[in-house]
PDB file of N, CA and C in Angstrom:
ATOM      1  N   UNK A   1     264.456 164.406  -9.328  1.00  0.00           N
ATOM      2  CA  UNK A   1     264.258 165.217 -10.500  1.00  0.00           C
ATOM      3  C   UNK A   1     262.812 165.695 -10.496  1.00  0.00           C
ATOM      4  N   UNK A   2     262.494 166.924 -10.946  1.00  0.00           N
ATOM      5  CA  UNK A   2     261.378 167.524 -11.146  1.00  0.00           C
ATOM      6  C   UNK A   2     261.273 168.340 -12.138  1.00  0.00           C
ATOM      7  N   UNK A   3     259.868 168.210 -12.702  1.00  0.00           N
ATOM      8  CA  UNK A   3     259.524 168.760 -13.960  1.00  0.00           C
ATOM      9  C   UNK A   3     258.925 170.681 -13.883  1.00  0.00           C
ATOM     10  N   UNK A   4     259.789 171.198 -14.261  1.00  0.00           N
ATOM     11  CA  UNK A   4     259.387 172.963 -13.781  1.00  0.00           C
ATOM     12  C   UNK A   4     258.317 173.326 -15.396  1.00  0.00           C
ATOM     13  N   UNK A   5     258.771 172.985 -15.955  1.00  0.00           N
ATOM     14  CA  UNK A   5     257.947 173.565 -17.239  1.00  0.00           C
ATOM     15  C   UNK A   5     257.934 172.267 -18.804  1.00  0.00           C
ATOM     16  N   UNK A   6     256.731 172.874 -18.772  1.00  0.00           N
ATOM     17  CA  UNK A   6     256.708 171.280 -20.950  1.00  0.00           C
ATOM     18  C   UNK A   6     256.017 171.702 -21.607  1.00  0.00           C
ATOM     19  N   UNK A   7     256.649 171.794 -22.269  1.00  0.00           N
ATOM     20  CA  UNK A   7     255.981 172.157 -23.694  1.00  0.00           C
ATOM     21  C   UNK A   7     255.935 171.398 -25.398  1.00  0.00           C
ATOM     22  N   UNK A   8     254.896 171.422 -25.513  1.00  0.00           N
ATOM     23  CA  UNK A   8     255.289 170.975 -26.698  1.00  0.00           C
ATOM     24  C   UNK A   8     255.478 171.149 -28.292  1.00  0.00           C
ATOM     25  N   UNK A   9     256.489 171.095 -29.038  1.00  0.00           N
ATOM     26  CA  UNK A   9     257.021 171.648 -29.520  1.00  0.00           C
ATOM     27  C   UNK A   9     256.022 171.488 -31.420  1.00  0.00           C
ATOM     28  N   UNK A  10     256.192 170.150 -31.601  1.00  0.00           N
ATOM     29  CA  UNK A  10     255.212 169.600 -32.530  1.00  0.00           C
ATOM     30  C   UNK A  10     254.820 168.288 -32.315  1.00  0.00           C
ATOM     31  N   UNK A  11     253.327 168.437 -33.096  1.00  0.00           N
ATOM     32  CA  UNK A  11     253.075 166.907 -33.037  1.00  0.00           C
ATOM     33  C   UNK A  11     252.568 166.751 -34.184  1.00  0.00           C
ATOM     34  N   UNK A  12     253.378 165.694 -35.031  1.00  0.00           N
ATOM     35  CA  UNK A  12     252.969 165.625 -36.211  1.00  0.00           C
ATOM     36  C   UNK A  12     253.033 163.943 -36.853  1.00  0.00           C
ATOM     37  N   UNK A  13     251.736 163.278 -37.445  1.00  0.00           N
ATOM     38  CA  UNK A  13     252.011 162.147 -37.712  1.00  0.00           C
ATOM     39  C   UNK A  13     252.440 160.888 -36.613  1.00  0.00           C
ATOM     40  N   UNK A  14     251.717 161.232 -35.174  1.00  0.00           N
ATOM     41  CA  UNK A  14     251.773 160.143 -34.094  1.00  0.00           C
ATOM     42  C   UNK A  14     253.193 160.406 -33.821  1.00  0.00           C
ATOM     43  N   UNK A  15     254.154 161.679 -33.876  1.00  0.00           N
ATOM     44  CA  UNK A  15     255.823 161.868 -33.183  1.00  0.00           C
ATOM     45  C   UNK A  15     255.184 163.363 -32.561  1.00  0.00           C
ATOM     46  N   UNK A  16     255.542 163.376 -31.188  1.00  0.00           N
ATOM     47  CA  UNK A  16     255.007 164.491 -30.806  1.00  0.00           C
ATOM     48  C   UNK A  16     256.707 164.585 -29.795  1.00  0.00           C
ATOM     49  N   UNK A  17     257.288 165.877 -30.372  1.00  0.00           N
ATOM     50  CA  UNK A  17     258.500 166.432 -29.738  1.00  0.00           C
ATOM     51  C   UNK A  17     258.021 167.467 -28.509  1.00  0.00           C
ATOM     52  N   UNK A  18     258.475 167.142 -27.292  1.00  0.00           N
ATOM     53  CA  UNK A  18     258.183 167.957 -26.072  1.00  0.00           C
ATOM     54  C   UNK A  18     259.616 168.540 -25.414  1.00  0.00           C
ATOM     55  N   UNK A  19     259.465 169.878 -25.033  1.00  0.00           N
ATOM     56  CA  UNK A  19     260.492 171.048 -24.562  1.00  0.00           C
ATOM     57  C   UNK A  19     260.517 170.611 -23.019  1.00  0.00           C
ATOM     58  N   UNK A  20     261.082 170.416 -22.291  1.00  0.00           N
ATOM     59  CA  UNK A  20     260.809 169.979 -21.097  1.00  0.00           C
ATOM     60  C   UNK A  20     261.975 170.584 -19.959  1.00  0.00           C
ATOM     61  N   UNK A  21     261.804 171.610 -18.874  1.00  0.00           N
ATOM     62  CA  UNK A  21     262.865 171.869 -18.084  1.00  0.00           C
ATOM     63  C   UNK A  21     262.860 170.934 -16.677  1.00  0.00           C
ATOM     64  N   UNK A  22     263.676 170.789 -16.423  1.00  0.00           N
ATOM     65  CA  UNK A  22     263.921 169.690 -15.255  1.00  0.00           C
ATOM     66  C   UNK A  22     265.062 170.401 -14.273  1.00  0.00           C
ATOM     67  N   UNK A  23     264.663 170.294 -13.104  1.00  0.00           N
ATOM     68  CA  UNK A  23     265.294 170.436 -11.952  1.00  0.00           C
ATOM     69  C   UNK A  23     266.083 169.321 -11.215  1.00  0.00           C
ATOM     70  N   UNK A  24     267.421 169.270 -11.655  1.00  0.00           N
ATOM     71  CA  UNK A  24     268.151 168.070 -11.494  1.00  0.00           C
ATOM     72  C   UNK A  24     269.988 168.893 -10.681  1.00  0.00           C
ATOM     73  N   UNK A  25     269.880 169.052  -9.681  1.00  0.00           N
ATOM     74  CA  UNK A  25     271.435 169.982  -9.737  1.00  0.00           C
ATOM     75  C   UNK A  25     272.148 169.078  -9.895  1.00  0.00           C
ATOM     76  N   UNK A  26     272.059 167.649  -9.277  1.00  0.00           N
ATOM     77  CA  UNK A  26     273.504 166.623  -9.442  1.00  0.00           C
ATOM     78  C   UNK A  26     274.045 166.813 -11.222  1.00  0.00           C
ATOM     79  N   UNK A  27     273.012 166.213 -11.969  1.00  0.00           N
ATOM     80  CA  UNK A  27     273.216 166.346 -13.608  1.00  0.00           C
ATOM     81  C   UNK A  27     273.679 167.228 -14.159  1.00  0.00           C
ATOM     82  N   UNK A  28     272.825 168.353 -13.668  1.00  0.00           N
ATOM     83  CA  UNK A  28     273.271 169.695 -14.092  1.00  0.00           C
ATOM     84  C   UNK A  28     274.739 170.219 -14.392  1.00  0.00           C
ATOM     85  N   UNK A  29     275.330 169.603 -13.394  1.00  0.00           N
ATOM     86  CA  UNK A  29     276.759 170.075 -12.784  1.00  0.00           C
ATOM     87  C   UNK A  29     277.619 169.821 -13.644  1.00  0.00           C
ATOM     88  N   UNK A  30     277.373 168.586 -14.085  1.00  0.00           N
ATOM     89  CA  UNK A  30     278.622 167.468 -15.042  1.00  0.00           C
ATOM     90  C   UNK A  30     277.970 166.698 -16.152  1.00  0.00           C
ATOM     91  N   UNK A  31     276.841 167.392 -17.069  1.00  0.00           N
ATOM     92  CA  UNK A  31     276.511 167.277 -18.106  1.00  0.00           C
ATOM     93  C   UNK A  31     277.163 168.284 -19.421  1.00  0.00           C
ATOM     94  N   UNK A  32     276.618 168.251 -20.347  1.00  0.00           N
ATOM     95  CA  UNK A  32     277.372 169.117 -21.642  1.00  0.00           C
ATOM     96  C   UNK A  32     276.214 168.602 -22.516  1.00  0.00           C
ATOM     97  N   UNK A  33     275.347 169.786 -22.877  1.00  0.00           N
ATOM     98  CA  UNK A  33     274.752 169.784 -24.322  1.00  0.00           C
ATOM     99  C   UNK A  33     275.450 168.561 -25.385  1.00  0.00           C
ATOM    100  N   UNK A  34     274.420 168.053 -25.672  1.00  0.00           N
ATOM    101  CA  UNK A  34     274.386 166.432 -26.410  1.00  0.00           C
ATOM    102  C   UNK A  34     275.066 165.171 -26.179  1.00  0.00           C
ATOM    103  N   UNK A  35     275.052 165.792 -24.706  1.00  0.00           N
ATOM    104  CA  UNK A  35     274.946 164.160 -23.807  1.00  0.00           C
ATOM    105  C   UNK A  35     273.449 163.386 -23.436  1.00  0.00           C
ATOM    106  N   UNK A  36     273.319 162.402 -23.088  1.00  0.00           N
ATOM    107  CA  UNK A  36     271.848 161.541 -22.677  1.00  0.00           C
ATOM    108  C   UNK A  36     271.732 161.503 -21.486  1.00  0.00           C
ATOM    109  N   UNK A  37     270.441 161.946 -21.073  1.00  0.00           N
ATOM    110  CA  UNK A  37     270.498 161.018 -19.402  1.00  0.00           C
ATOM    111  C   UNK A  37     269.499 159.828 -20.301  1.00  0.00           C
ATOM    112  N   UNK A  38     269.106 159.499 -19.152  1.00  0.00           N
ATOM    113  CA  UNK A  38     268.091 157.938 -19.664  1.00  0.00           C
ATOM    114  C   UNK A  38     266.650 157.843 -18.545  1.00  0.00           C
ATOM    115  N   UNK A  39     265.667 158.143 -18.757  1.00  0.00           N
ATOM    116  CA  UNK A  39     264.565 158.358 -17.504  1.00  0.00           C
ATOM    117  C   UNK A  39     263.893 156.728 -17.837  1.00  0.00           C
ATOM    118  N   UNK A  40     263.804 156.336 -16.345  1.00  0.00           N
ATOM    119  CA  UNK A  40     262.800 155.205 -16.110  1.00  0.00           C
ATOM    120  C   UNK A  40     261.726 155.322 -15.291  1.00  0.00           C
ATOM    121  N   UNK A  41     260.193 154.944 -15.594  1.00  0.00           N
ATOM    122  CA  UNK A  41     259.270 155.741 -15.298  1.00  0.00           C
ATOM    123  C   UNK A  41     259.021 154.513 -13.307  1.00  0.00           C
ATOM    124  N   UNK A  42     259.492 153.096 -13.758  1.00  0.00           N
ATOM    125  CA  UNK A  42     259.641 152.576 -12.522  1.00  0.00           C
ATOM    126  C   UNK A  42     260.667 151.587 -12.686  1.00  0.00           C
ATOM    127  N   UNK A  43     261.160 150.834 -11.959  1.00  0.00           N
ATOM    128  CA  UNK A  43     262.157 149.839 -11.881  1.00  0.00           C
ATOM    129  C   UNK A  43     262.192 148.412 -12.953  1.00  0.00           C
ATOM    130  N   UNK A  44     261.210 148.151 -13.533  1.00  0.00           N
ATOM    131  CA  UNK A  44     260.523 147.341 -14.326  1.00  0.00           C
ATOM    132  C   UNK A  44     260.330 148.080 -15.588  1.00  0.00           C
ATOM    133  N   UNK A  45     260.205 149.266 -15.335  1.00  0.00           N
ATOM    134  CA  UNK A  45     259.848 150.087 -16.847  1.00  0.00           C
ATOM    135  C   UNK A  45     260.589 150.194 -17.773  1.00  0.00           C
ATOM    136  N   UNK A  46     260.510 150.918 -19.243  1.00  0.00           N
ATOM    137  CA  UNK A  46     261.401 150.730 -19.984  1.00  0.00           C
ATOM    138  C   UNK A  46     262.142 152.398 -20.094  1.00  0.00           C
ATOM    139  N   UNK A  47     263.216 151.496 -20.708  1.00  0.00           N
ATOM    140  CA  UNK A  47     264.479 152.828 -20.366  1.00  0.00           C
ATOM    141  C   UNK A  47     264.339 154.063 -21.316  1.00  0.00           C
ATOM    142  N   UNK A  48     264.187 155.167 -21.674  1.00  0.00           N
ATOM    143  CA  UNK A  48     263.677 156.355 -22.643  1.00  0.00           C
ATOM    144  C   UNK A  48     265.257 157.117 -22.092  1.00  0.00           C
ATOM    145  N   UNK A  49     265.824 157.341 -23.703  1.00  0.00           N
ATOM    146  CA  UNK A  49     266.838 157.951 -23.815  1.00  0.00           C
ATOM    147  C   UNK A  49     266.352 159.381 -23.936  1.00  0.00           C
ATOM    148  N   UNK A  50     266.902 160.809 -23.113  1.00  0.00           N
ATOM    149  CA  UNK A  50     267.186 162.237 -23.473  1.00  0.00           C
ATOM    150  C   UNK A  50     268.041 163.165 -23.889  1.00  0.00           C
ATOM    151  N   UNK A  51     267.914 163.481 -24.747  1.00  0.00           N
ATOM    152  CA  UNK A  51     269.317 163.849 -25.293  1.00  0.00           C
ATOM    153  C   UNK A  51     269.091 165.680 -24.898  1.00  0.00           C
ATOM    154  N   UNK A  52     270.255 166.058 -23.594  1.00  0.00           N
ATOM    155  CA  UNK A  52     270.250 167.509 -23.306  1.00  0.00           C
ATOM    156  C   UNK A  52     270.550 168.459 -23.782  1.00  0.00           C
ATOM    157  N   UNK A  53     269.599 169.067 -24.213  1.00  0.00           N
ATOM    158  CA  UNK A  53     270.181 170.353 -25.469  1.00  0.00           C
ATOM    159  C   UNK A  53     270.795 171.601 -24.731  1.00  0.00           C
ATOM    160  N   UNK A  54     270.707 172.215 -23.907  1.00  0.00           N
ATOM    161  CA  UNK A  54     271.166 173.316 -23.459  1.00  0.00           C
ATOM    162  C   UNK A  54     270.709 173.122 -21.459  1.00  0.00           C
ATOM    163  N   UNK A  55     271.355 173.567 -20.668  1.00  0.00           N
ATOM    164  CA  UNK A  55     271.591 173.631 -19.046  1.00  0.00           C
ATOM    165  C   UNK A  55     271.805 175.209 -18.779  1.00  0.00           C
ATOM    166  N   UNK A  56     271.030 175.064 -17.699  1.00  0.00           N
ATOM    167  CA  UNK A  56     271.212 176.766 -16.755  1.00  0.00           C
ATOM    168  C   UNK A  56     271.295 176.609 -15.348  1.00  0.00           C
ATOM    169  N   UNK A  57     272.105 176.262 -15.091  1.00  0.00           N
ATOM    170  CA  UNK A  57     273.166 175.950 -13.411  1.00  0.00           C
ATOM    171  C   UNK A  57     271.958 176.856 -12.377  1.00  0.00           C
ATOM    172  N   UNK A  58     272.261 178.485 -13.193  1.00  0.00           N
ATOM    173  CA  UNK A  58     271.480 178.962 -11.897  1.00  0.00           C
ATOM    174  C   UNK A  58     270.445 178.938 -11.682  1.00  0.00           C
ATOM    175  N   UNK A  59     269.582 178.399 -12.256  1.00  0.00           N
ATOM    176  CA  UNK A  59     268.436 178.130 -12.224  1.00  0.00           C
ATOM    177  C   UNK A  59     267.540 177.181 -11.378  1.00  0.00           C
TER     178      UNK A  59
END
């Protein structure tokens, strides 16, 4: 997975919401808007739920 573009959206009160496009084709394929993936930053790390708002295949 790779990060193409982030943005961030607000940060307000120590919650800062970030826009984030990711280059993932396996996911891509057989996901659906408001499903989760789950990113772990290493094997030991802790698990951070994403909830996918919208996918663009051709991209």
């Amino acid at each position: 997975m790779k990060i193409l573009s982030k943005k961030t959206l607000c940060d307000s009160g120590g919650t800062k919401v970030t826009e984030m496009w990711v280059s993932a084709p396996d996911i891509s394929r057989k996901t659906k808007p408001g499903q989760f993936v789950v990113l772990m930053v290493n094997e030991k790390g802790e698990r951070i739920p994403l909830t996918i708002v919208e996918k663009d295949p051709s991209r």
